[in-house]
N, C-alpha and C. Protein backbone atom coordinates (compact mmCIF):
# COMPACT_ATOMS: atom_id res chain seq x y z
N UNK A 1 -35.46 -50.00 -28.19
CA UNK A 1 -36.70 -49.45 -28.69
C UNK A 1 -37.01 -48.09 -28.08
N UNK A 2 -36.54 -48.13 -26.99
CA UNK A 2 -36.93 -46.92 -26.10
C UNK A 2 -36.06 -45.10 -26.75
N UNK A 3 -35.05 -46.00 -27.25
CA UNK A 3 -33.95 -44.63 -27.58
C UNK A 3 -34.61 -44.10 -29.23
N UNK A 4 -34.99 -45.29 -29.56
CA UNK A 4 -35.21 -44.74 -31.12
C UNK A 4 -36.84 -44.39 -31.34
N UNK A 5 -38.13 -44.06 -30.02
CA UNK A 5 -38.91 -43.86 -30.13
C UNK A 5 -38.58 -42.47 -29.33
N UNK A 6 -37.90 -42.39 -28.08
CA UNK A 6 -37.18 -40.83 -27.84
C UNK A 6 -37.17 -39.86 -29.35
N UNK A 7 -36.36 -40.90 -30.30
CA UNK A 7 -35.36 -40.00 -31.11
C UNK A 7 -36.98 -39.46 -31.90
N UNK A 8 -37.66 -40.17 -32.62
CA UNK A 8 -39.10 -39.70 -33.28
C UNK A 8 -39.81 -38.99 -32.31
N UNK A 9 -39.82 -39.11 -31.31
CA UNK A 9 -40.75 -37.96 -30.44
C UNK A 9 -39.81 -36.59 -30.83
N UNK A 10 -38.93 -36.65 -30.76
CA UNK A 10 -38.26 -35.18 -30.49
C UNK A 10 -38.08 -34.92 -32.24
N UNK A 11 -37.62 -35.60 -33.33
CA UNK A 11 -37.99 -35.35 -34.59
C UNK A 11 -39.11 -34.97 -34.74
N UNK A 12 -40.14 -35.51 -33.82
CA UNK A 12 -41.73 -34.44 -34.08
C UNK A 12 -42.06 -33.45 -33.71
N UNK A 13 -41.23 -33.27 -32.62
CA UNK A 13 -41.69 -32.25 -31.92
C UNK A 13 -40.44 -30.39 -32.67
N UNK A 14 -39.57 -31.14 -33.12
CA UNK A 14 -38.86 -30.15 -33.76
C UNK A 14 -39.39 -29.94 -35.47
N UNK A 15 -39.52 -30.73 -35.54
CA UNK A 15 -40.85 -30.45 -37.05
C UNK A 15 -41.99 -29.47 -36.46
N UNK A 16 -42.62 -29.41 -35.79
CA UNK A 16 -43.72 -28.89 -35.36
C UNK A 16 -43.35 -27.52 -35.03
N UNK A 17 -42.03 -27.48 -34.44
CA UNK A 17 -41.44 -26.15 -33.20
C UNK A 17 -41.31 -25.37 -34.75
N UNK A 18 -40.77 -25.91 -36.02
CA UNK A 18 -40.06 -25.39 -37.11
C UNK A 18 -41.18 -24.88 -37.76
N UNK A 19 -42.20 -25.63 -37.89
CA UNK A 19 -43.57 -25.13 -38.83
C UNK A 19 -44.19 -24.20 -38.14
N UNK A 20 -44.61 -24.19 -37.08
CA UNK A 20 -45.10 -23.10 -35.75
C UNK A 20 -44.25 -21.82 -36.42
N UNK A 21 -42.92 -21.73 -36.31
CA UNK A 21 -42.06 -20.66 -36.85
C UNK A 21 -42.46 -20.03 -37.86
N UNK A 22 -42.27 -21.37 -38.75
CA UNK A 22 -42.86 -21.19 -40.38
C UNK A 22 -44.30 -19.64 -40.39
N UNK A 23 -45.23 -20.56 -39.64
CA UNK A 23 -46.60 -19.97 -40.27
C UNK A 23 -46.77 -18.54 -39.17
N UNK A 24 -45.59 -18.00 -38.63
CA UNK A 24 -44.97 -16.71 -37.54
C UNK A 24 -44.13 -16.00 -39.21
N UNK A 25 -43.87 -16.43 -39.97
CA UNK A 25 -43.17 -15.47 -40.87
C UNK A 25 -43.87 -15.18 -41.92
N UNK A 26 -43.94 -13.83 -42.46
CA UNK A 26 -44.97 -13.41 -43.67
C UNK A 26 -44.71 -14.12 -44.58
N UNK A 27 -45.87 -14.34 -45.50
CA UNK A 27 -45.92 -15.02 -46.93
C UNK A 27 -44.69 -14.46 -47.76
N UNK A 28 -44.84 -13.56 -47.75
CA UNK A 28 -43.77 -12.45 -48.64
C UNK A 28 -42.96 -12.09 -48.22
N UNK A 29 -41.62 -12.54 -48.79
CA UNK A 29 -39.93 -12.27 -48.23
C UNK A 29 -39.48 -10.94 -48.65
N UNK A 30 -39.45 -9.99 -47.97
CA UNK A 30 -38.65 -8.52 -48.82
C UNK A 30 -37.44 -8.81 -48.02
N UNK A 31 -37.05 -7.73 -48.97
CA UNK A 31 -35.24 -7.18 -48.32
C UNK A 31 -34.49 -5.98 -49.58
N UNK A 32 -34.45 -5.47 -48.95
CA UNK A 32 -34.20 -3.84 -49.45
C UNK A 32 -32.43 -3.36 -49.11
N UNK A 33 -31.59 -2.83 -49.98
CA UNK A 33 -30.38 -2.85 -49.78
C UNK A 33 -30.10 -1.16 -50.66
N UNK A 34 -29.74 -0.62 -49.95
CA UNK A 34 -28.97 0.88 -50.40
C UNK A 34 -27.82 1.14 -50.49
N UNK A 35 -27.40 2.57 -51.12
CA UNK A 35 -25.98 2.80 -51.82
C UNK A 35 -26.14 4.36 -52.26
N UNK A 36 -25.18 4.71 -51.47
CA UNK A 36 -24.82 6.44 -52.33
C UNK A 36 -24.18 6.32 -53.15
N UNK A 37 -24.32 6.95 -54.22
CA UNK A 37 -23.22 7.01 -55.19
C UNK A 37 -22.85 8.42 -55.89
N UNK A 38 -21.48 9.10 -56.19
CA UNK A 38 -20.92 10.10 -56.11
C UNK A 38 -20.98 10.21 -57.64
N UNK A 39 -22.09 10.40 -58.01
CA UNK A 39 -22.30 10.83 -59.66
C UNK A 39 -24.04 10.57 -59.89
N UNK A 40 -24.42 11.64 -61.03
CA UNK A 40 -25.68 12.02 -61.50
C UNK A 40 -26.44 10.87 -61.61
N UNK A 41 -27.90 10.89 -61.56
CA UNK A 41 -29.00 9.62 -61.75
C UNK A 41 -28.78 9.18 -63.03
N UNK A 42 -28.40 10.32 -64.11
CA UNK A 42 -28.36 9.84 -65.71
C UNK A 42 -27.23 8.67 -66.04
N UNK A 43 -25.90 9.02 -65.06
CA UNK A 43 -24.97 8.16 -65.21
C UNK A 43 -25.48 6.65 -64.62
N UNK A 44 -26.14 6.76 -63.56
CA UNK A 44 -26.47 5.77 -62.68
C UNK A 44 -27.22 4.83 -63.40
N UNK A 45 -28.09 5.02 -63.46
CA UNK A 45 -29.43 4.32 -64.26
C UNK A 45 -29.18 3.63 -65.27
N UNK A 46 -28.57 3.26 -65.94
CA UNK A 46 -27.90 2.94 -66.97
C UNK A 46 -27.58 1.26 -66.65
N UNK A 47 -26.93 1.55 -65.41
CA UNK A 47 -26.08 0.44 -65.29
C UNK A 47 -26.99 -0.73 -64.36
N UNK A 48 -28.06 0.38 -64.02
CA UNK A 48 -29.56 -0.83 -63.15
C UNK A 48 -30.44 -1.35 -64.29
N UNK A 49 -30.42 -0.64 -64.98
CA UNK A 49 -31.61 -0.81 -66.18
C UNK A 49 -31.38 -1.53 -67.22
N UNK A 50 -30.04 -1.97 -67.27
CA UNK A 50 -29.27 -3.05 -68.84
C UNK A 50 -28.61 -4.35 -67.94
N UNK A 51 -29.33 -5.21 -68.00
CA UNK A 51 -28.55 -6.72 -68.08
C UNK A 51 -27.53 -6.57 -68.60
N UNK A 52 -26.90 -6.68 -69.61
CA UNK A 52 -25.86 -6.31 -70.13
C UNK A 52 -24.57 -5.75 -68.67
N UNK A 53 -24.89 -4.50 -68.66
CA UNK A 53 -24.05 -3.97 -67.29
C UNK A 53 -23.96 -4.60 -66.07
N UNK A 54 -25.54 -4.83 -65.95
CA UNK A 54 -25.70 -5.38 -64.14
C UNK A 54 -24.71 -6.47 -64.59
N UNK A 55 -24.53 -7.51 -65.08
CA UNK A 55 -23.09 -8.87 -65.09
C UNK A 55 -22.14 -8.29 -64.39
N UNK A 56 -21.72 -7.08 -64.94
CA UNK A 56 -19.95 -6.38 -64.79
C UNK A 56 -19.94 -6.13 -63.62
N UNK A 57 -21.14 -5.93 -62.56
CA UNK A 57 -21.01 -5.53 -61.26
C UNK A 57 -21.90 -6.41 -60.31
N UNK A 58 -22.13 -7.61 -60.65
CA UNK A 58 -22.76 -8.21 -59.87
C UNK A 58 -22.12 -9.05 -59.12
N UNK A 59 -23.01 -9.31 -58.05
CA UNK A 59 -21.73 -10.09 -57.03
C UNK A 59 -21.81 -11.70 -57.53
N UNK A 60 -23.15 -11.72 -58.09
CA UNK A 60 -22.73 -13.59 -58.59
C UNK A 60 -21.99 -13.90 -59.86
N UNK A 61 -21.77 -12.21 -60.65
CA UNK A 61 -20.71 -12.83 -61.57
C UNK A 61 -19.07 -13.02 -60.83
N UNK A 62 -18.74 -12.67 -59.65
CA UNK A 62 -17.82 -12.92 -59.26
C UNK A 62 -17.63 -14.51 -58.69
N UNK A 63 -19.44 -14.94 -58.11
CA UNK A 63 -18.92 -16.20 -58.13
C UNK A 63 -18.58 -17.21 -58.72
N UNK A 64 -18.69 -17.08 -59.70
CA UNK A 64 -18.73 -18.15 -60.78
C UNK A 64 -18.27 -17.14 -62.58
N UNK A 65 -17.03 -16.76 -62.32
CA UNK A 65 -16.53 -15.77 -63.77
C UNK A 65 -16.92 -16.93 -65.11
N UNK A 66 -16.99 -18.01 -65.22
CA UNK A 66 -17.42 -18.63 -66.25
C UNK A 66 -18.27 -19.19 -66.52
N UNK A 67 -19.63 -18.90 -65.78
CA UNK A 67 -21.08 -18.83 -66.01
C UNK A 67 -21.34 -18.39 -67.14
N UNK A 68 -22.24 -19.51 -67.90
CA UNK A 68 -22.86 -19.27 -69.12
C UNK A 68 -23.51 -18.26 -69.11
N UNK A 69 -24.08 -17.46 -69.92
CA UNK A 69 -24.76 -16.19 -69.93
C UNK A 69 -25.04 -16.00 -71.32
N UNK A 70 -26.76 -15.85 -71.47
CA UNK A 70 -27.12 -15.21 -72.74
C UNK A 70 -28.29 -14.05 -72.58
N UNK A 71 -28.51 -13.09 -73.71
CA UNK A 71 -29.39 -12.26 -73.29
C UNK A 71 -30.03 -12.68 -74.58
N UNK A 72 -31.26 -11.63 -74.54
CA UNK A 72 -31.91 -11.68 -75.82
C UNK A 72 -32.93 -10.21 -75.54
N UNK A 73 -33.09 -9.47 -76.90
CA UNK A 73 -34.12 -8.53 -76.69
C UNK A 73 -33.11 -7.53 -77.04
N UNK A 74 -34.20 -6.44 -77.38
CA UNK A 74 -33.52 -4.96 -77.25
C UNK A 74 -33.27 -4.75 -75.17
N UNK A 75 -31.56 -4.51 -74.88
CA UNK A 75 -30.97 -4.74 -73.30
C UNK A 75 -32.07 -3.29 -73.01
N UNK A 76 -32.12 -3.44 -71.76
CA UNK A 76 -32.62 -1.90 -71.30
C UNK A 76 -34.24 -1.27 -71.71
N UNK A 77 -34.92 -2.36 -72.27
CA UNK A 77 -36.52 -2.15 -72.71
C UNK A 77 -37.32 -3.56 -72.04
N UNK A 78 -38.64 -3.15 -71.68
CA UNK A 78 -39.23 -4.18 -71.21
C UNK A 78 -39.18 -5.72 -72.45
N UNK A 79 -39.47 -6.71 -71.72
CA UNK A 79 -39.44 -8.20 -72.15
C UNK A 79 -38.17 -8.89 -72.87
N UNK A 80 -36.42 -7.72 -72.26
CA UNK A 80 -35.47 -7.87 -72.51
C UNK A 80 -34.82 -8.97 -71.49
N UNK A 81 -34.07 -9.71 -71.80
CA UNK A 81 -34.01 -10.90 -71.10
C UNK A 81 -32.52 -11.52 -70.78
N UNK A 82 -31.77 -11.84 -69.89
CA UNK A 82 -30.42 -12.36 -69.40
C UNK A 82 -30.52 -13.89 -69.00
N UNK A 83 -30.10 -14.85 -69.17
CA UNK A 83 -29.87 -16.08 -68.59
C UNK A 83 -28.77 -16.62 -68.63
N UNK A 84 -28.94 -17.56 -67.46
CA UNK A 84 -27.04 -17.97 -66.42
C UNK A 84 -27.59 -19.31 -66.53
N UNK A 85 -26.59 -19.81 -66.40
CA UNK A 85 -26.21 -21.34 -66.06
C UNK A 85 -25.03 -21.44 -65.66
N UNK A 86 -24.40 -21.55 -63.85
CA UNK A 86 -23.66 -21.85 -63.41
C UNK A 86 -23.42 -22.55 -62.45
N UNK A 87 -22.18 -22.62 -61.79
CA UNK A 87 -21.71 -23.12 -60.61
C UNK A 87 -22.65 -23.64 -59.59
N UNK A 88 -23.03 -24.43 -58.53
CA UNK A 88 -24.02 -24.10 -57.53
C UNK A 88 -23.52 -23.21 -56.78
N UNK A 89 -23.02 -22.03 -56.88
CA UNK A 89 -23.02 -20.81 -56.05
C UNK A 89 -24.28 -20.01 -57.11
N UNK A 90 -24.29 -20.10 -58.21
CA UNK A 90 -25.09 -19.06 -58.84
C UNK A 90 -26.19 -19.91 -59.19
N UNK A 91 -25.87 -21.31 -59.39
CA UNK A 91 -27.09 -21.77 -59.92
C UNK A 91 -27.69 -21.58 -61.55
N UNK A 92 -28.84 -21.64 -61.78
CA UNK A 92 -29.34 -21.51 -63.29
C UNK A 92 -30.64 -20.88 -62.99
N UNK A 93 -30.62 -19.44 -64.39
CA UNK A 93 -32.52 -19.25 -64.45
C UNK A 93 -32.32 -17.76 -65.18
N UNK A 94 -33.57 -17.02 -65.27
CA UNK A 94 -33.30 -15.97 -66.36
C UNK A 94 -33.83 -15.31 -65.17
N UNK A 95 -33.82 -13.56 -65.87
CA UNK A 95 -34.37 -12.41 -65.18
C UNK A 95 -35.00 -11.86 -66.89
N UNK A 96 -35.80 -11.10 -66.72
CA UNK A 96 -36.84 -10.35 -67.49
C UNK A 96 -37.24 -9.24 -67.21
N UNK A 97 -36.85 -8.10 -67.69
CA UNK A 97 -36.88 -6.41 -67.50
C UNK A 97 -38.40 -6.54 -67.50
N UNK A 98 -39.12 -6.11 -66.65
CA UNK A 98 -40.58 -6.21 -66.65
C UNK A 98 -41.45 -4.83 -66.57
N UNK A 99 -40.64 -4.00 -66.17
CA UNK A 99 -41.06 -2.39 -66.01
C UNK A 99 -39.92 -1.72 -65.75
N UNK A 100 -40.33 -0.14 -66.48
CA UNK A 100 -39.18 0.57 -66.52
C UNK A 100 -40.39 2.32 -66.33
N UNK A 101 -39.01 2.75 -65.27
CA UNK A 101 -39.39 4.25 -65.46
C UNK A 101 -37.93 5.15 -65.81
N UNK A 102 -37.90 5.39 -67.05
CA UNK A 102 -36.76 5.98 -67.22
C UNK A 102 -36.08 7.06 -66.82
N UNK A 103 -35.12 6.80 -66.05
CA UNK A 103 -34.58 7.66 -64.62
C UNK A 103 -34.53 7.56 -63.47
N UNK A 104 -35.72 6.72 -63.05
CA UNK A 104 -36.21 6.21 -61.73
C UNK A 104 -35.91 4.99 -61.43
N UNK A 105 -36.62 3.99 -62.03
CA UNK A 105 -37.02 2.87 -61.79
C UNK A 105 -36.65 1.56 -62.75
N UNK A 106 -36.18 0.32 -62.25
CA UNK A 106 -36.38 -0.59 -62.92
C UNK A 106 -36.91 -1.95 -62.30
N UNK A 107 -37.91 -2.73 -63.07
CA UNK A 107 -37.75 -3.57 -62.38
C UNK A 107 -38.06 -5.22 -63.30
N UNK A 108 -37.64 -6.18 -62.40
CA UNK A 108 -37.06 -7.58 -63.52
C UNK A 108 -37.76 -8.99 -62.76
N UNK A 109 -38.29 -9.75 -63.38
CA UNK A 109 -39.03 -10.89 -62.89
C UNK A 109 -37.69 -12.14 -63.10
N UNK A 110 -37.37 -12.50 -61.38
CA UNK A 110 -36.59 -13.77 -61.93
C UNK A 110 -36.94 -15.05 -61.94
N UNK A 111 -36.43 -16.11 -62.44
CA UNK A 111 -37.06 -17.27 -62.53
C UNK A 111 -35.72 -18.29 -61.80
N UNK A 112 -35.87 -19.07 -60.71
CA UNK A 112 -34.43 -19.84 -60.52
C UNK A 112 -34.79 -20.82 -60.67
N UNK A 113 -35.97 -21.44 -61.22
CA UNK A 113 -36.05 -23.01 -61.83
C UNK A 113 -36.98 -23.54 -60.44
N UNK A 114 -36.30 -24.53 -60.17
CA UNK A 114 -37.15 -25.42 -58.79
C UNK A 114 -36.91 -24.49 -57.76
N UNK A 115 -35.97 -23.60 -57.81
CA UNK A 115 -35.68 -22.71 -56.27
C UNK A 115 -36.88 -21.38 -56.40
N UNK A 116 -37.61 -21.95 -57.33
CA UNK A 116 -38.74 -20.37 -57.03
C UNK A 116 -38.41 -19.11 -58.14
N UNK A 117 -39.26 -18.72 -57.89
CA UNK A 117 -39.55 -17.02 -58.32
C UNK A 117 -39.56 -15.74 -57.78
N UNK A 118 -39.43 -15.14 -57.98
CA UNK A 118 -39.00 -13.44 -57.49
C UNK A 118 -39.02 -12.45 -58.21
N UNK A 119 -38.98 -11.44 -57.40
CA UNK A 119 -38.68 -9.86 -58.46
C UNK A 119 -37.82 -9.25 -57.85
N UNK A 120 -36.99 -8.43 -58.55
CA UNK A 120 -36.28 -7.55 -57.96
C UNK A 120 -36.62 -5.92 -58.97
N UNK A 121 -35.85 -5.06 -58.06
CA UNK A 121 -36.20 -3.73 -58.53
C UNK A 121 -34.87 -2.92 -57.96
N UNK A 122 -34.68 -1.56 -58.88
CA UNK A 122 -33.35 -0.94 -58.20
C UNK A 122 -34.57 0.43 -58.51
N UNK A 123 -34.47 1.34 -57.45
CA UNK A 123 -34.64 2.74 -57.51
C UNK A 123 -34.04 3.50 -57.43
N UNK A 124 -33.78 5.00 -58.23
CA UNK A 124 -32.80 5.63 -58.52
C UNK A 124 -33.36 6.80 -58.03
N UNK A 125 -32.73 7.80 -57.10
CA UNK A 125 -32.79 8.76 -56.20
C UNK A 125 -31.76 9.64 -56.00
N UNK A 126 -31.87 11.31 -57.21
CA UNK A 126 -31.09 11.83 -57.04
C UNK A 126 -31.10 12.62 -55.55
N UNK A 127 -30.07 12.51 -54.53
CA UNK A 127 -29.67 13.51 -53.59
C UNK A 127 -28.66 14.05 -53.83
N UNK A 128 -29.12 15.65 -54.17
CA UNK A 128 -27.57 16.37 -53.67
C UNK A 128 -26.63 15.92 -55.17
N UNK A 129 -25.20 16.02 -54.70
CA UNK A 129 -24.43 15.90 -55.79
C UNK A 129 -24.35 14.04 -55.95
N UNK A 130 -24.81 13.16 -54.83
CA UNK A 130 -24.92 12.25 -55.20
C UNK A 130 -26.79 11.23 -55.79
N UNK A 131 -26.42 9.96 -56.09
CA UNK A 131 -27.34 9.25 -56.37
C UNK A 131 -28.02 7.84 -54.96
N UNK A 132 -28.60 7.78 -54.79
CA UNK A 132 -28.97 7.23 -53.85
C UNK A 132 -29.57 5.82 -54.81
N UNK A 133 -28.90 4.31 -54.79
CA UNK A 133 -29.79 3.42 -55.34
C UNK A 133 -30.14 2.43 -54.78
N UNK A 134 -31.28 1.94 -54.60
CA UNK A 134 -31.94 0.83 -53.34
C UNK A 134 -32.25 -0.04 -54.37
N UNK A 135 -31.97 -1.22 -54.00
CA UNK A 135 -31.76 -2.59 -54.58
C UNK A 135 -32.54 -4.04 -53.78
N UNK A 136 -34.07 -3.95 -54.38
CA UNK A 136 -34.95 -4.31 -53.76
C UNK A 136 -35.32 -6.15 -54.04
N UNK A 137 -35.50 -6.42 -52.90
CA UNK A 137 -36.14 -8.13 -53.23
C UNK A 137 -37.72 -8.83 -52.84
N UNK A 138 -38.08 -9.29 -53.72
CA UNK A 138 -39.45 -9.75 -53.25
C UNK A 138 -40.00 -11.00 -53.71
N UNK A 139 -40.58 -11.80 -52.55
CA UNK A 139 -40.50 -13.44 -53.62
C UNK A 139 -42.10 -14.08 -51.93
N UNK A 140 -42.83 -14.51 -53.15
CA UNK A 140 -43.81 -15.36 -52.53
C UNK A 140 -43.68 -16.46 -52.19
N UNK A 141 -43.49 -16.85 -50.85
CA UNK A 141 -43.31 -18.08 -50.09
C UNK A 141 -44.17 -19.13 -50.08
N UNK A 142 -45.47 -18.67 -50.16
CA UNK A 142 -46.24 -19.28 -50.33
C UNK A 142 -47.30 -19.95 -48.87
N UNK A 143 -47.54 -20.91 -49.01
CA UNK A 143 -48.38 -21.31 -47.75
C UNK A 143 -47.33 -22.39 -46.75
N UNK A 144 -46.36 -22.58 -47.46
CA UNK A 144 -45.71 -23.74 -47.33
C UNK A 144 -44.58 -23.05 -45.53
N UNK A 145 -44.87 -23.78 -44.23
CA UNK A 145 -44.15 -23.30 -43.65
C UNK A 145 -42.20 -23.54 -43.83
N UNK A 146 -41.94 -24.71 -44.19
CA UNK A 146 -40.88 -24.59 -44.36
C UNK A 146 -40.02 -23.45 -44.79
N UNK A 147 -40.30 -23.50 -46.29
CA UNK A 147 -40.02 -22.37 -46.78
C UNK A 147 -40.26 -20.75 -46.29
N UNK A 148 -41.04 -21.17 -45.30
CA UNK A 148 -41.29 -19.44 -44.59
C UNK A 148 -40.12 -19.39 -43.20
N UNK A 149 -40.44 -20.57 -42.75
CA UNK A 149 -39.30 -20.57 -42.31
C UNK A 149 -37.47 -20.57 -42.31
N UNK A 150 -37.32 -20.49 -44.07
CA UNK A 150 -35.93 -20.28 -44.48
C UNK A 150 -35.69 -18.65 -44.33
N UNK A 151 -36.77 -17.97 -44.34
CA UNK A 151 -36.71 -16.34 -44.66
C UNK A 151 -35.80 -15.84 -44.33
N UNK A 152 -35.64 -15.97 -42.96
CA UNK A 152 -34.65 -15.41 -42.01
C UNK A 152 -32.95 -15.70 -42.71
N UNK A 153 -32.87 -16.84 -42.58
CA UNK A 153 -31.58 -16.88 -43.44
C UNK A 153 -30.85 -16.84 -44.79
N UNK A 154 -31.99 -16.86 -45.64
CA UNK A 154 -32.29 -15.91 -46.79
C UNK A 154 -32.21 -14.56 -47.04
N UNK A 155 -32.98 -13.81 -46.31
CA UNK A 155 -32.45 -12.51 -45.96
C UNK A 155 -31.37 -12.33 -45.56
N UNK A 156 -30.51 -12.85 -44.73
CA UNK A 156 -29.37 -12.86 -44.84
C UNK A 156 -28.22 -12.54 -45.80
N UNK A 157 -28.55 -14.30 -46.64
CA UNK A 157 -27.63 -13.88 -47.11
C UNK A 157 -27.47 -13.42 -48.49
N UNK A 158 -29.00 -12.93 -48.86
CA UNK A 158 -29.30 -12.08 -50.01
C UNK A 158 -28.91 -11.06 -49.46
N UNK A 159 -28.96 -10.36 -48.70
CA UNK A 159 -28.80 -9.19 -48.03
C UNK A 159 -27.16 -9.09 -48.49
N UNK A 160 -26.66 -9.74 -48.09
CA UNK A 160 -24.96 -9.71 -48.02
C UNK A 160 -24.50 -9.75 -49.36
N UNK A 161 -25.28 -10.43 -50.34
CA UNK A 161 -25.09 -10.75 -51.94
C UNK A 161 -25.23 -9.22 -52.37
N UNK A 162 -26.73 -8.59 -51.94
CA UNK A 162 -27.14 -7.02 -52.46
C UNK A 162 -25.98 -6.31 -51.97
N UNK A 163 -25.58 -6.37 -50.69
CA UNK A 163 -24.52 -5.19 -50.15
C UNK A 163 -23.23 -5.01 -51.30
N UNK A 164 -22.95 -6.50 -51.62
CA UNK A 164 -21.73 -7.01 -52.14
C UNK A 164 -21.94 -6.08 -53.68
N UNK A 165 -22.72 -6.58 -53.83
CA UNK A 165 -23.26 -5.49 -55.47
C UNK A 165 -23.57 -3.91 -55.79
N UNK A 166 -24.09 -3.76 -54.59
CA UNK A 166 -24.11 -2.39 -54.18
C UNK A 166 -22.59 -1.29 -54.28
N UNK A 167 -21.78 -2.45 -53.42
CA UNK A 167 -20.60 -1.57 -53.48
C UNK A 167 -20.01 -2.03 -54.55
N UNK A 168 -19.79 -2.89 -55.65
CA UNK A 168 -19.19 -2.77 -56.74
C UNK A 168 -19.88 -2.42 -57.72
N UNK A 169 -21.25 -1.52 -57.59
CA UNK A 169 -21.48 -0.92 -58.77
C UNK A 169 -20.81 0.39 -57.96
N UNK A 170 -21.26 0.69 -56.96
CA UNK A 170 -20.20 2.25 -56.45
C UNK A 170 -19.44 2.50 -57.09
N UNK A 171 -18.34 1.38 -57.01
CA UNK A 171 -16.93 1.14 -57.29
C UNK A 171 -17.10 1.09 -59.08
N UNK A 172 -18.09 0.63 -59.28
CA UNK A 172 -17.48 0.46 -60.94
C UNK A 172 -17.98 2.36 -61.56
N UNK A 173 -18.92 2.73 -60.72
CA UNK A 173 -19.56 4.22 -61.53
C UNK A 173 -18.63 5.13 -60.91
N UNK A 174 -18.04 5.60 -59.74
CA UNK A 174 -16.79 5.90 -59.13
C UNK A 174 -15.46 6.05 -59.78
N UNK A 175 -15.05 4.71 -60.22
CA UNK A 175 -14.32 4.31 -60.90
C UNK A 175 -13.01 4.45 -60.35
C-alpha cells in the first residue's frame, strides 16, 4: 500500500509541477521561420500565395507523397481552399487563403480537426538582388495548461517542419 500511495503522491505532484509550467507559457504559440532567396518578390510570391504550389515545396508533402489532397476556389484569392488527408505524420484538415496583399503578404486559416486551429502567414521582403520570406505561425492555446505546456516542443518541431520548407522552396525558386 505504501509503494502505490508513494507512486500517486508523486503522479500529483508532477501533474501540478506540469500545469504550474503550463499557466508560465503564453496563451498564444508563435514561431516565425526565414529564408533568402536569390530571385525577385514577383517570382517569389507566387509560390506563398497558391496552395496549388505551396504542396510542391512543402515539407509535409514529403511526408506522406500520397496524401489525399483537394482544393477548391479560384488558387491564390481569398476563401480559396486546400485539404489533406494523410498519414499520421501529416494528419487531416484544410487551410483557407484568408488575406492577401499582393506582393507582400499572405495569409491562411488552418483547421487540423481535434488537434486545433491556427494561422499561418508568409511575408515577402524584397532585399537587394534577393527576396527575404518569413514563414509565420500562430495558434491559441487557450486556458488549458496542458496544452500550454506542449508549446515548447511544438515550436520545435514546427520550427524544423518551417526550416525544412523554407529551404525547399529556395531550392525549388533557385532551381
Amino acid at each position: 500500500m505504501g509503494i502505490l500511495l508513494t507512486a500517486l503522491i508523486f503522479i500529483g505532484i508532477l501533474f501540478a509541477l506540469m500545469a504550474l509550467f503550463g499557466f508560465t507559457q503564453p496563451r498564444i504559440a508563435r514561431l516565425e521561420r526565414s529564408v533568402l532567396i536569390n530571385a525577385d518578390a514577383a517570382t517569389v510570391y507566387p509560390e506563398v500565395s497558391n496552395l496549388k504550389r505551396f504542396v510542391i515545396w512543402s515539407p509535409w508533402s514529403e511526408k506522406d507523397p500520397d496524401m489525399q489532397q483537394t482544393f477548391s476556389g479560384e488558387d491564390g484569392t481569398i476563401g480559396s481552399s486546400y485539404n489533406w488527408n494523410g498519414n499520421n505524420k501529416v494528419g487531416q484538415g484544410s487551410m483557407v487563403i484568408a488575406a492577401i496583399t499582393p506582393e507582400k503578404d499572405s495569409t491562411m486559416n488552418i483547421d487540423f480537426g481535434n488537434r486545433g486551429k491556427a494561422q499561418c502567414s508568409f511575408v515577402v521582403e524584397p532585399t537587394g538582388q534577393q527576396t527575404k520570406v518569413t514563414w509565420k505561425f500562430e495558434s491559441d492555446m487557450g486556458n488549458n495548461p496542458i496544452m500550454r505546456c506542449a508549446q515548447p516542443m511544438m515550436r520545435k518541431f514546427i520550427g524544423k517542419d518551417y526550416e525544412r520548407g523554407l529551404n525547399n522552396l529556395k531550392k525549388h525558386i533557385e532551381g
